[in-house]
PDB file of N, CA and C in Angstrom:
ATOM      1  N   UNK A   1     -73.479 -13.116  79.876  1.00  0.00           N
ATOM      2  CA  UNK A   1     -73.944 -14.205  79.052  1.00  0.00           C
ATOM      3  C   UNK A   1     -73.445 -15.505  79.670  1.00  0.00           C
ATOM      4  N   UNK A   2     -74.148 -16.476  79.722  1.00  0.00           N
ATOM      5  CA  UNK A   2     -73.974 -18.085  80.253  1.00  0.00           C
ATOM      6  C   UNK A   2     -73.699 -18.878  78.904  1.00  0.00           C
ATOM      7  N   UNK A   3     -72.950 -19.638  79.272  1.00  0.00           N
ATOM      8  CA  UNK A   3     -72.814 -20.431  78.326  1.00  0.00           C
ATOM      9  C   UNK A   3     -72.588 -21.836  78.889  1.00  0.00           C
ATOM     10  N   UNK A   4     -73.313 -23.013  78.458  1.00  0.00           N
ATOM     11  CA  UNK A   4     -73.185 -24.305  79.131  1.00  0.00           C
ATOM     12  C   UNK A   4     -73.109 -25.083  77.967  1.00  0.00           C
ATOM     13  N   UNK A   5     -72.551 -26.400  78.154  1.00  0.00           N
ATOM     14  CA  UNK A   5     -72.590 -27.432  77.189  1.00  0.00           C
ATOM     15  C   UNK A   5     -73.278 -28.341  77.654  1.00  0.00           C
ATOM     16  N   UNK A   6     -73.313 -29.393  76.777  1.00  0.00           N
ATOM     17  CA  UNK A   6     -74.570 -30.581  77.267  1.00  0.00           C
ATOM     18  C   UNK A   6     -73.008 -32.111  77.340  1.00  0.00           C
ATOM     19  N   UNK A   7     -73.439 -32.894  78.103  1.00  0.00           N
ATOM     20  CA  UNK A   7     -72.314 -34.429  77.700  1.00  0.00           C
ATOM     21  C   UNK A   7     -72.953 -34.751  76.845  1.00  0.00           C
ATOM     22  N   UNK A   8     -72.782 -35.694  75.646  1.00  0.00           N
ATOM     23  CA  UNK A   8     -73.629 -36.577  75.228  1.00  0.00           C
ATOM     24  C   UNK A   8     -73.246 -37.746  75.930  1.00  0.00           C
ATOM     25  N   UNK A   9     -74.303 -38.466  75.680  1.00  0.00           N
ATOM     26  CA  UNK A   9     -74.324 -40.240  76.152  1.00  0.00           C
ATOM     27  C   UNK A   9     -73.593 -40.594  75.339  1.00  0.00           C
ATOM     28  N   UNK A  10     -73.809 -40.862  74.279  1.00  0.00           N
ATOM     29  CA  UNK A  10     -72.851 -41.538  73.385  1.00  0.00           C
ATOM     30  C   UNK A  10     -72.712 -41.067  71.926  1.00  0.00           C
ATOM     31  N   UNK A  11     -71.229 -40.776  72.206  1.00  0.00           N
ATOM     32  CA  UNK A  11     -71.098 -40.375  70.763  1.00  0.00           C
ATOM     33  C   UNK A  11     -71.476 -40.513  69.211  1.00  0.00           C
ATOM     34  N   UNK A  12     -71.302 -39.743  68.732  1.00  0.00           N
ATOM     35  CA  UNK A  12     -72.081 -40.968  66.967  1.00  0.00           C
ATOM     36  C   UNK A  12     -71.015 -40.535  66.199  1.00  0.00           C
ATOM     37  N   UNK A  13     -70.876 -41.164  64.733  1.00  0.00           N
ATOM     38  CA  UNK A  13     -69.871 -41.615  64.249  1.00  0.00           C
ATOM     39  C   UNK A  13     -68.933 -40.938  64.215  1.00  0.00           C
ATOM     40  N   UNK A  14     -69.561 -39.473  63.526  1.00  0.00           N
ATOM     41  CA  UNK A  14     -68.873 -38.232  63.281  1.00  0.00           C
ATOM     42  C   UNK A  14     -67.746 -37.849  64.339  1.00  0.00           C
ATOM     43  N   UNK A  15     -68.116 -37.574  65.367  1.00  0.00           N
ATOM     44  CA  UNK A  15     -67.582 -37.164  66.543  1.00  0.00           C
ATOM     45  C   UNK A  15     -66.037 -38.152  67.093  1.00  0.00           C
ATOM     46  N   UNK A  16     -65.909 -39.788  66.854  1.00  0.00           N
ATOM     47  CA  UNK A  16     -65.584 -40.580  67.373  1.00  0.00           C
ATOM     48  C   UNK A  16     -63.974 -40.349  66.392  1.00  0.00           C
ATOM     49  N   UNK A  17     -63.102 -40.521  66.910  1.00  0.00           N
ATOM     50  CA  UNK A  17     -61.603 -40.234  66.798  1.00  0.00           C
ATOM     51  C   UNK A  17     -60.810 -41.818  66.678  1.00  0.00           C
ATOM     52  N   UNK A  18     -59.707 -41.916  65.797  1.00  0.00           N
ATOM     53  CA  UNK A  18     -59.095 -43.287  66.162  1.00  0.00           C
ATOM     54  C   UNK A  18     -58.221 -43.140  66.842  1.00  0.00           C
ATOM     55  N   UNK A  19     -57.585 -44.013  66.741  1.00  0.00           N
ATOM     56  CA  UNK A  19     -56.598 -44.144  68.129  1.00  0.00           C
ATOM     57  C   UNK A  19     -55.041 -43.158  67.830  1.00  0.00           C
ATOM     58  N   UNK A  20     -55.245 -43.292  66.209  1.00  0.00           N
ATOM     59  CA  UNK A  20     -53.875 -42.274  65.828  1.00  0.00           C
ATOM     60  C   UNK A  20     -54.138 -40.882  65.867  1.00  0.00           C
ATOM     61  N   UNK A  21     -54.934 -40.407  65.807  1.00  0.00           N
ATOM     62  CA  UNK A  21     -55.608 -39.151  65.632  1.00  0.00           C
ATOM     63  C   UNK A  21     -55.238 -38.797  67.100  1.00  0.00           C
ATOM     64  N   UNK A  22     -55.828 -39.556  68.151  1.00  0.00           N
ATOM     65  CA  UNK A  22     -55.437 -39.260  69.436  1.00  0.00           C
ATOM     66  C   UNK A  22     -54.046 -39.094  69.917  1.00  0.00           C
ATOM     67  N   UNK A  23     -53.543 -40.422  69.478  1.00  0.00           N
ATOM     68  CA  UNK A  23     -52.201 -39.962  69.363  1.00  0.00           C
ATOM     69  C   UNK A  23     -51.357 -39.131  68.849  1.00  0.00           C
ATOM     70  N   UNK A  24     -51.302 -38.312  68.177  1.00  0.00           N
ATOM     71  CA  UNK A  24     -50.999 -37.305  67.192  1.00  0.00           C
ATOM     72  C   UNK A  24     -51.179 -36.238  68.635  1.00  0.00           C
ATOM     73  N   UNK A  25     -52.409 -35.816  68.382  1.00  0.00           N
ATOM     74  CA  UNK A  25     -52.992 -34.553  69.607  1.00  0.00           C
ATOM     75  C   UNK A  25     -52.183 -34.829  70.544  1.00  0.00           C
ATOM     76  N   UNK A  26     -52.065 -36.217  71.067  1.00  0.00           N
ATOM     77  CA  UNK A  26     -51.179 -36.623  72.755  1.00  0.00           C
ATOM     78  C   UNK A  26     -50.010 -35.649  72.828  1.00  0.00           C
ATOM     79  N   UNK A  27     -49.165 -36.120  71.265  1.00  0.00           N
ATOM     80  CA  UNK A  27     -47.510 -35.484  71.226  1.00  0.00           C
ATOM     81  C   UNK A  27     -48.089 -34.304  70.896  1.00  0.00           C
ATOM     82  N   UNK A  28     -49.024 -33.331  70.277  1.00  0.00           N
ATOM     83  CA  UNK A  28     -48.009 -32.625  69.617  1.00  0.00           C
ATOM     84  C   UNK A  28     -48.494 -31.516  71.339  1.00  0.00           C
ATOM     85  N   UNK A  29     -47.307 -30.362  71.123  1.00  0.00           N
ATOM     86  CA  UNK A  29     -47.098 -29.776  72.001  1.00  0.00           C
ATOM     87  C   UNK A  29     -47.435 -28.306  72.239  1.00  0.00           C
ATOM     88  N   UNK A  30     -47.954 -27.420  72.986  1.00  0.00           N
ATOM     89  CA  UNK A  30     -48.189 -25.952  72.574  1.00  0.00           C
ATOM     90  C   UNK A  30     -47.462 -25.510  73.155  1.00  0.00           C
ATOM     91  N   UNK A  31     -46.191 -24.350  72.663  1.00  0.00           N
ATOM     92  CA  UNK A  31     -45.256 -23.543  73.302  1.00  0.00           C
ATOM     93  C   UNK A  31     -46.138 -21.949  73.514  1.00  0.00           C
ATOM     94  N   UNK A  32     -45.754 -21.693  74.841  1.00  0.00           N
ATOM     95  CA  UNK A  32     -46.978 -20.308  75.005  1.00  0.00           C
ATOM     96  C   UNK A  32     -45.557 -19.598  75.119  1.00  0.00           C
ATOM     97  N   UNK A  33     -45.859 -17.856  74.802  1.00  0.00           N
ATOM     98  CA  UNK A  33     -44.650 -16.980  74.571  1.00  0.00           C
ATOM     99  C   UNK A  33     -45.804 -15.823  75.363  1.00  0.00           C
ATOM    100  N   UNK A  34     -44.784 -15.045  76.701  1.00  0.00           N
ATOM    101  CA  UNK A  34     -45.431 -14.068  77.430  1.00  0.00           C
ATOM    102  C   UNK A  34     -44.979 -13.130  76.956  1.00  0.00           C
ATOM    103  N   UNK A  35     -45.713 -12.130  76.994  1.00  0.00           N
ATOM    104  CA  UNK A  35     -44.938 -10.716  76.770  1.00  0.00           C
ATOM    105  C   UNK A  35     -44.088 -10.185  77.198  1.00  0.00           C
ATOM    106  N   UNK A  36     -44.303 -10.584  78.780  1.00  0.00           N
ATOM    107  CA  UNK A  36     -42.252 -10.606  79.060  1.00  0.00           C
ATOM    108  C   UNK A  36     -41.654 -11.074  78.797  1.00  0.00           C
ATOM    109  N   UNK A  37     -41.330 -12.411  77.867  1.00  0.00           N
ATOM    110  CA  UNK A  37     -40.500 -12.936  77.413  1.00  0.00           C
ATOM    111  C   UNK A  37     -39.908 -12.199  75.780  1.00  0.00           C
ATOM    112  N   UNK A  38     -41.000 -11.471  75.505  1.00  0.00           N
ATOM    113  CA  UNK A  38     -41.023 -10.824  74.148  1.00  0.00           C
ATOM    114  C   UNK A  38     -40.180  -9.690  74.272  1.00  0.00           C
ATOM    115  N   UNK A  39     -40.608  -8.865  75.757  1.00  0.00           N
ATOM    116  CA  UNK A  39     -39.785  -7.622  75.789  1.00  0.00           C
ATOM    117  C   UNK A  39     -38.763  -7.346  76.042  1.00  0.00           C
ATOM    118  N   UNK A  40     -38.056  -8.937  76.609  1.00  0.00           N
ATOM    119  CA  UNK A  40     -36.536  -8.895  77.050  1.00  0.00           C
ATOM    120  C   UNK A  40     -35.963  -8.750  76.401  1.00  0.00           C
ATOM    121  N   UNK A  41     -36.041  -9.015  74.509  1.00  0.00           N
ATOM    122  CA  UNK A  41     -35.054  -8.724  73.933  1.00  0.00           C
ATOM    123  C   UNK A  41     -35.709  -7.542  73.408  1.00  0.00           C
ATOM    124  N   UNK A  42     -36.442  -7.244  73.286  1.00  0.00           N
ATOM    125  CA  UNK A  42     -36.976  -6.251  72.374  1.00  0.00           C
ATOM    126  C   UNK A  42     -36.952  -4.736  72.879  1.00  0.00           C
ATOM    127  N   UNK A  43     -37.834  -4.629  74.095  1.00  0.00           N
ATOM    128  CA  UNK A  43     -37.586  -3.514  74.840  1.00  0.00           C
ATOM    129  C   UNK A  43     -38.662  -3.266  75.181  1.00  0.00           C
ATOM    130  N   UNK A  44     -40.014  -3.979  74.216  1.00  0.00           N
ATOM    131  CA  UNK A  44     -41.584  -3.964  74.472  1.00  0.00           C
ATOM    132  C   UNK A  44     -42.187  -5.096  74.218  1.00  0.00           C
ATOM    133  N   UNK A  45     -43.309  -5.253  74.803  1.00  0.00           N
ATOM    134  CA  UNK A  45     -44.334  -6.370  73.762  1.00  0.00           C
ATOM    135  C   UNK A  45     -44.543  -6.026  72.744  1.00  0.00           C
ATOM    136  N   UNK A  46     -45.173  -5.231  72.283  1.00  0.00           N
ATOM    137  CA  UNK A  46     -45.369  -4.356  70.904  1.00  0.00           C
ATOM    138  C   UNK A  46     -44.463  -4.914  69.862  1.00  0.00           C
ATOM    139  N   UNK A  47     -43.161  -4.550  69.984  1.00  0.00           N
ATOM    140  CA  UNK A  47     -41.890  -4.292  68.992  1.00  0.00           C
ATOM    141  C   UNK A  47     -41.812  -5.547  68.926  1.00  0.00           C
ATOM    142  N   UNK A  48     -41.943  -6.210  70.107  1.00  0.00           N
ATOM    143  CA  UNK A  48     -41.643  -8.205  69.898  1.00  0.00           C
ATOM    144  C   UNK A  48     -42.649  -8.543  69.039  1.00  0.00           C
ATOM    145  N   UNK A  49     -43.578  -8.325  69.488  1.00  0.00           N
ATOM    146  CA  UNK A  49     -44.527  -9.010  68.209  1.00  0.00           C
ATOM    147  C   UNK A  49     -44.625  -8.282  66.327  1.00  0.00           C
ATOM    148  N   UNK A  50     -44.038  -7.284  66.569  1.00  0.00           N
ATOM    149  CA  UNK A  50     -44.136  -6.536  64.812  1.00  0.00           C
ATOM    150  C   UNK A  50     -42.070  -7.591  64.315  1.00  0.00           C
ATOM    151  N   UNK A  51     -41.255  -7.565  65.172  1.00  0.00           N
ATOM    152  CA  UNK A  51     -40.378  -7.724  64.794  1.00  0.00           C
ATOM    153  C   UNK A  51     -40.704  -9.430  64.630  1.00  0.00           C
ATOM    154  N   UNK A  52     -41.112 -10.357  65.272  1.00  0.00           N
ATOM    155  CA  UNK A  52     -41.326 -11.389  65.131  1.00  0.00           C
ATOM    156  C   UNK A  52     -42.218 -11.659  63.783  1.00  0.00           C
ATOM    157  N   UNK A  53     -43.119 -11.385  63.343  1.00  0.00           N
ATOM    158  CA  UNK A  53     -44.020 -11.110  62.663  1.00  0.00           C
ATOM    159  C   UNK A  53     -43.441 -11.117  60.958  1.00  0.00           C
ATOM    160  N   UNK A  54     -42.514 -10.072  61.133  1.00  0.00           N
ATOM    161  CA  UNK A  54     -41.726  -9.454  60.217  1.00  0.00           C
ATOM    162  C   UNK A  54     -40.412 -10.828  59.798  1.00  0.00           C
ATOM    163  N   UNK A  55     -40.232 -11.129  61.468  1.00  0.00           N
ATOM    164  CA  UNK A  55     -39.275 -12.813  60.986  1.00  0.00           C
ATOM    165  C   UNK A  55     -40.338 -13.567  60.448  1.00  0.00           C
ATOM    166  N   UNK A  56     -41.875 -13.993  60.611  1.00  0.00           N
ATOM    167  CA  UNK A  56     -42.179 -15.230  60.081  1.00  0.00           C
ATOM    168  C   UNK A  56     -42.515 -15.013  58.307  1.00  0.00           C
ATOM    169  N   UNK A  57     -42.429 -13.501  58.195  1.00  0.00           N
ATOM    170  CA  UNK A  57     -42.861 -13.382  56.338  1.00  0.00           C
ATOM    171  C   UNK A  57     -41.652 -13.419  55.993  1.00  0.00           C
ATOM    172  N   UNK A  58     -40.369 -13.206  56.235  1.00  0.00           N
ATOM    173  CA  UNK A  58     -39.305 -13.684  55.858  1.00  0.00           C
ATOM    174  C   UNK A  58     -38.797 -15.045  55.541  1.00  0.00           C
ATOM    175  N   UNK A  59     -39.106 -15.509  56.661  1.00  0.00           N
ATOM    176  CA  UNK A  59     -39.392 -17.316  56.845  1.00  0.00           C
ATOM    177  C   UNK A  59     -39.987 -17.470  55.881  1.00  0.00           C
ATOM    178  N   UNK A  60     -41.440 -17.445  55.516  1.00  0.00           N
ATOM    179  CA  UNK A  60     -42.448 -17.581  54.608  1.00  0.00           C
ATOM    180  C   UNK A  60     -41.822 -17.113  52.742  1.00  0.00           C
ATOM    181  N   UNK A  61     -41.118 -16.218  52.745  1.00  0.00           N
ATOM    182  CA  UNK A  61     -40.368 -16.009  51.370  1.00  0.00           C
ATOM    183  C   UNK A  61     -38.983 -16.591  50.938  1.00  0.00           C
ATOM    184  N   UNK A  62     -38.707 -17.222  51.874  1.00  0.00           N
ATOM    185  CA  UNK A  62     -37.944 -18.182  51.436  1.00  0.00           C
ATOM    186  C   UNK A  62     -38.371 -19.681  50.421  1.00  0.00           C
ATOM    187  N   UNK A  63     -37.335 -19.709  49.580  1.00  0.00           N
ATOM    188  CA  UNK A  63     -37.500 -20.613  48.691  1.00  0.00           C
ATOM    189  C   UNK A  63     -37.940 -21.885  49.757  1.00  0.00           C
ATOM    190  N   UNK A  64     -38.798 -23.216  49.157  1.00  0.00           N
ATOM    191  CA  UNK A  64     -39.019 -24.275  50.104  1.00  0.00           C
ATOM    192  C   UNK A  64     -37.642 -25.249  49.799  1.00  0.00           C
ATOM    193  N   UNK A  65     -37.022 -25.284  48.925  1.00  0.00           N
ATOM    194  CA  UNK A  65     -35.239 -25.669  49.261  1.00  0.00           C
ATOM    195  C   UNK A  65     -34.478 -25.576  50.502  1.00  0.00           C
ATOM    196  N   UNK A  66     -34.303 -24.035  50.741  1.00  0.00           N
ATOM    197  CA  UNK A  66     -33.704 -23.435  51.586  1.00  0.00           C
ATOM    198  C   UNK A  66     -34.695 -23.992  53.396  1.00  0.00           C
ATOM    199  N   UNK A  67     -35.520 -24.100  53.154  1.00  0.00           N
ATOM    200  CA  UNK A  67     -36.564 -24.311  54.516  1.00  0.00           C
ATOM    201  C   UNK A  67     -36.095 -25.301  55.355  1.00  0.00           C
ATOM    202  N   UNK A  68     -36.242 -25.752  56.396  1.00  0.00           N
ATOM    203  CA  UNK A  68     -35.712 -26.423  57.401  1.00  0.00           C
ATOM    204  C   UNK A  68     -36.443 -27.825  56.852  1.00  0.00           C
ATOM    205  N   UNK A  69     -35.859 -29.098  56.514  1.00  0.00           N
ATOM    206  CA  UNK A  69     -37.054 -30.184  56.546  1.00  0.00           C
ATOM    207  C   UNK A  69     -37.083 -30.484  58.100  1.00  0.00           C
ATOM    208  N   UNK A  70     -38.261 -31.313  57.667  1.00  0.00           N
ATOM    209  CA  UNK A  70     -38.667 -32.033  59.305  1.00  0.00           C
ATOM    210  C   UNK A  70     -38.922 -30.940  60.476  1.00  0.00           C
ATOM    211  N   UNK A  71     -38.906 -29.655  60.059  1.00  0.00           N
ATOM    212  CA  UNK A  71     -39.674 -28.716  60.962  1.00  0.00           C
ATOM    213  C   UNK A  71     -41.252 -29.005  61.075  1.00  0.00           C
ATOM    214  N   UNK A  72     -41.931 -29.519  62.223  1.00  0.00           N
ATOM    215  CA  UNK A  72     -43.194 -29.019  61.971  1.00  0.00           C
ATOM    216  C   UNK A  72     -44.185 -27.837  62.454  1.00  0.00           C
ATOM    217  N   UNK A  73     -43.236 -26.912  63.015  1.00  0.00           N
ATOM    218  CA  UNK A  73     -43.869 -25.497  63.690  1.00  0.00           C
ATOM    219  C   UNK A  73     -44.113 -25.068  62.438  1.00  0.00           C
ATOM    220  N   UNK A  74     -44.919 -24.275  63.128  1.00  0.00           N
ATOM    221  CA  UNK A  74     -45.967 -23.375  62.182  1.00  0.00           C
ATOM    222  C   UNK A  74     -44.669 -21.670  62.312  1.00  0.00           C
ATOM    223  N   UNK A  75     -44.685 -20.944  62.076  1.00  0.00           N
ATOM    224  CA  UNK A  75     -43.398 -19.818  61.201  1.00  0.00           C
ATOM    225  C   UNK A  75     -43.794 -19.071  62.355  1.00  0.00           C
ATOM    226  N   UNK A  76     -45.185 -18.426  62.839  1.00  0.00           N
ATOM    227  CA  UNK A  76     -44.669 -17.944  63.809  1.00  0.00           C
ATOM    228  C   UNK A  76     -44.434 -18.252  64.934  1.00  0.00           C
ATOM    229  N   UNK A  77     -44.433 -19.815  65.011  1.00  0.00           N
ATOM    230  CA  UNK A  77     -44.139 -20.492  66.286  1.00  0.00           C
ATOM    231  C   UNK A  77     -42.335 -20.161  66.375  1.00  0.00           C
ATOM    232  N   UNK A  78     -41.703 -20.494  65.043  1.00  0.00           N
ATOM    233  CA  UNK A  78     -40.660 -20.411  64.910  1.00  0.00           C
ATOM    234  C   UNK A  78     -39.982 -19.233  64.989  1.00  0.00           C
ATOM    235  N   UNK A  79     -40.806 -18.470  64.374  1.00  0.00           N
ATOM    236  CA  UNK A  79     -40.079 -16.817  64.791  1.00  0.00           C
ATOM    237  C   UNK A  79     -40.470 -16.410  66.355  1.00  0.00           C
ATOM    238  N   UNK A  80     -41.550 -16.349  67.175  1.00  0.00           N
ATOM    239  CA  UNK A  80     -41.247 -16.577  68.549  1.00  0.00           C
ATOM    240  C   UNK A  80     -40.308 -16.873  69.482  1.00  0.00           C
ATOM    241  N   UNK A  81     -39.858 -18.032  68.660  1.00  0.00           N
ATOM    242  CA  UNK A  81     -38.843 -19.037  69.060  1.00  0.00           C
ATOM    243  C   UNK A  81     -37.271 -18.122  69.544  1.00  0.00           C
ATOM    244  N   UNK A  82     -37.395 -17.964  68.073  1.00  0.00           N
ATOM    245  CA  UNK A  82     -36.156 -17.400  68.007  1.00  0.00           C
ATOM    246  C   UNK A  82     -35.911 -16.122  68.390  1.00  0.00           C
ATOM    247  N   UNK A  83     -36.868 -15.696  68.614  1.00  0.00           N
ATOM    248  CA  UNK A  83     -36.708 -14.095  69.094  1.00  0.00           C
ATOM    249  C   UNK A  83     -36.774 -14.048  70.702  1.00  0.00           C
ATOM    250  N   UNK A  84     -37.437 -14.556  71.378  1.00  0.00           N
ATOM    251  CA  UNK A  84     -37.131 -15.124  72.671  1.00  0.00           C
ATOM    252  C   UNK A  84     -35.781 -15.824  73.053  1.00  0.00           C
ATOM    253  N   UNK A  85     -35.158 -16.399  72.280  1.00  0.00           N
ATOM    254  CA  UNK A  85     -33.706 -16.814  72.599  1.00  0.00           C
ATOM    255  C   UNK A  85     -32.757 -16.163  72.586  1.00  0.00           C
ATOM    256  N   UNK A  86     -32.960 -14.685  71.773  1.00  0.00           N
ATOM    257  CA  UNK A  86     -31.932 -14.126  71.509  1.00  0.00           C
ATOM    258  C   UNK A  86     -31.211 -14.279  69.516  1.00  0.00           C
ATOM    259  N   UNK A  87     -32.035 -15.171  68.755  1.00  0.00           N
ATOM    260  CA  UNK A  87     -31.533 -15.511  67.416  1.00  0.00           C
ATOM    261  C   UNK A  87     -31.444 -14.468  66.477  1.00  0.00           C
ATOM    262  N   UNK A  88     -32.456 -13.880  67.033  1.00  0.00           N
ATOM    263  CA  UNK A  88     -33.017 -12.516  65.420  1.00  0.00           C
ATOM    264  C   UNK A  88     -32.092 -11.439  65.959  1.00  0.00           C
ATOM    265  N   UNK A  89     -31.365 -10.663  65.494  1.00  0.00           N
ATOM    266  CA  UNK A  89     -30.851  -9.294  65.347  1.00  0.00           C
ATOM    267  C   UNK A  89     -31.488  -8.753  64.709  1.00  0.00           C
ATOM    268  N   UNK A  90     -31.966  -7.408  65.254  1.00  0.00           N
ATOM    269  CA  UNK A  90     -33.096  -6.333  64.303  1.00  0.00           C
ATOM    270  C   UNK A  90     -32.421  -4.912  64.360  1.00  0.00           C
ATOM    271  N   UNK A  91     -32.909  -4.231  63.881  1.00  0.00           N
ATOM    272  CA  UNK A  91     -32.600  -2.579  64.273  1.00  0.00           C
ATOM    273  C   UNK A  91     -33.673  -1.631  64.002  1.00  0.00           C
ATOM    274  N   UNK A  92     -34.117  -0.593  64.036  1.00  0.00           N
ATOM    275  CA  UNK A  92     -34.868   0.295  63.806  1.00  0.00           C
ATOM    276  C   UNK A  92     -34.865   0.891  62.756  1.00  0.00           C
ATOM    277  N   UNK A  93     -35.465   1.132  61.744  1.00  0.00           N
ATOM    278  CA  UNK A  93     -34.980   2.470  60.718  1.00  0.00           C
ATOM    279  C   UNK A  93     -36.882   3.302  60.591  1.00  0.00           C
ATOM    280  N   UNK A  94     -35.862   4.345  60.878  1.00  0.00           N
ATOM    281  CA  UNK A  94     -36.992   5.684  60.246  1.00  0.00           C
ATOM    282  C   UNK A  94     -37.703   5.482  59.155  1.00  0.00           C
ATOM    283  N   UNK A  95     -38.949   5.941  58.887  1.00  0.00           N
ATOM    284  CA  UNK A  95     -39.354   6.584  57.690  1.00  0.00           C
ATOM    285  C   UNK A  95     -38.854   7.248  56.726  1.00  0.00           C
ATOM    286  N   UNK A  96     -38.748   7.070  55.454  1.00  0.00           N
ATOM    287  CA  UNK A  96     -38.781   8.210  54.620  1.00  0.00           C
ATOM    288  C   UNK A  96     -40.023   9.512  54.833  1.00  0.00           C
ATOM    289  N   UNK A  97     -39.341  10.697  54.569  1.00  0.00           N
ATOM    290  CA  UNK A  97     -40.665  11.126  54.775  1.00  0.00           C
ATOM    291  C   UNK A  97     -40.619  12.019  53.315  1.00  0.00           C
ATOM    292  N   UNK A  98     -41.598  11.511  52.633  1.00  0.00           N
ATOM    293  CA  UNK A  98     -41.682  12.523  50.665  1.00  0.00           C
ATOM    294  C   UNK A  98     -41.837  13.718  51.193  1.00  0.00           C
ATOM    295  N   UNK A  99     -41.641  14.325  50.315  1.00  0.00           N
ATOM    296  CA  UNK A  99     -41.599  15.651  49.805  1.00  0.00           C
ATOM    297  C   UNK A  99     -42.101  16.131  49.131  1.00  0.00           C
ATOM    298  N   UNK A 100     -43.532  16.860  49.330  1.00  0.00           N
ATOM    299  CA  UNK A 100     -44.417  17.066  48.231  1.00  0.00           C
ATOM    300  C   UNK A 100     -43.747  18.342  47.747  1.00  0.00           C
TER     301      UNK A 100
END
């Protein structure tokens, strides 16, 4: 499949951005996280991303008191974060398994 776009000549209203808007986009910043960076602490990509995951609904159930002000990452930017540095301590636990 091809896919092409067209330029326009000139923009119309909709489309047209102010100067803060631009600025905003300028700063803000995208942190990219590789899967090798995930598996160094973890042992896999896999486990990095369920254990990270598992940090940002934690993050997320916290009272908004307790929350960091003036953070503006998004939770799993932040749990990324921290799990790539070394912050999160995790461990494994088994299943229960019932007993019919």
């Amino acid at each position: 499949m091809y896919l092409s776009a067209r330029r326009r000549t000139a923009p119309d209203a909709t489309t047209q951005r102010t100067a803060a808007v631009r600025e905003e986009e300028d700063e803000a910043t995208v942190r990219v996280f590789t899967p090798a960076q995930l598996a160094e602490n973890t042992g896999s990509k896999y486990l990095g991303v369920l254990v990270a995951a598992k940090y940002a609904r934690e993050l997320n159930s916290l009272p908004r008191d307790l929350k960091p002000l003036g953070e503006e990452e998004k939770l799993t930017t932040r749990s990324l974060g921290a799990l790539t540095s070394g912050q999160i301590e995790f461990r494994l636990v088994g299943r229960r398994r019932t007993e019919d």
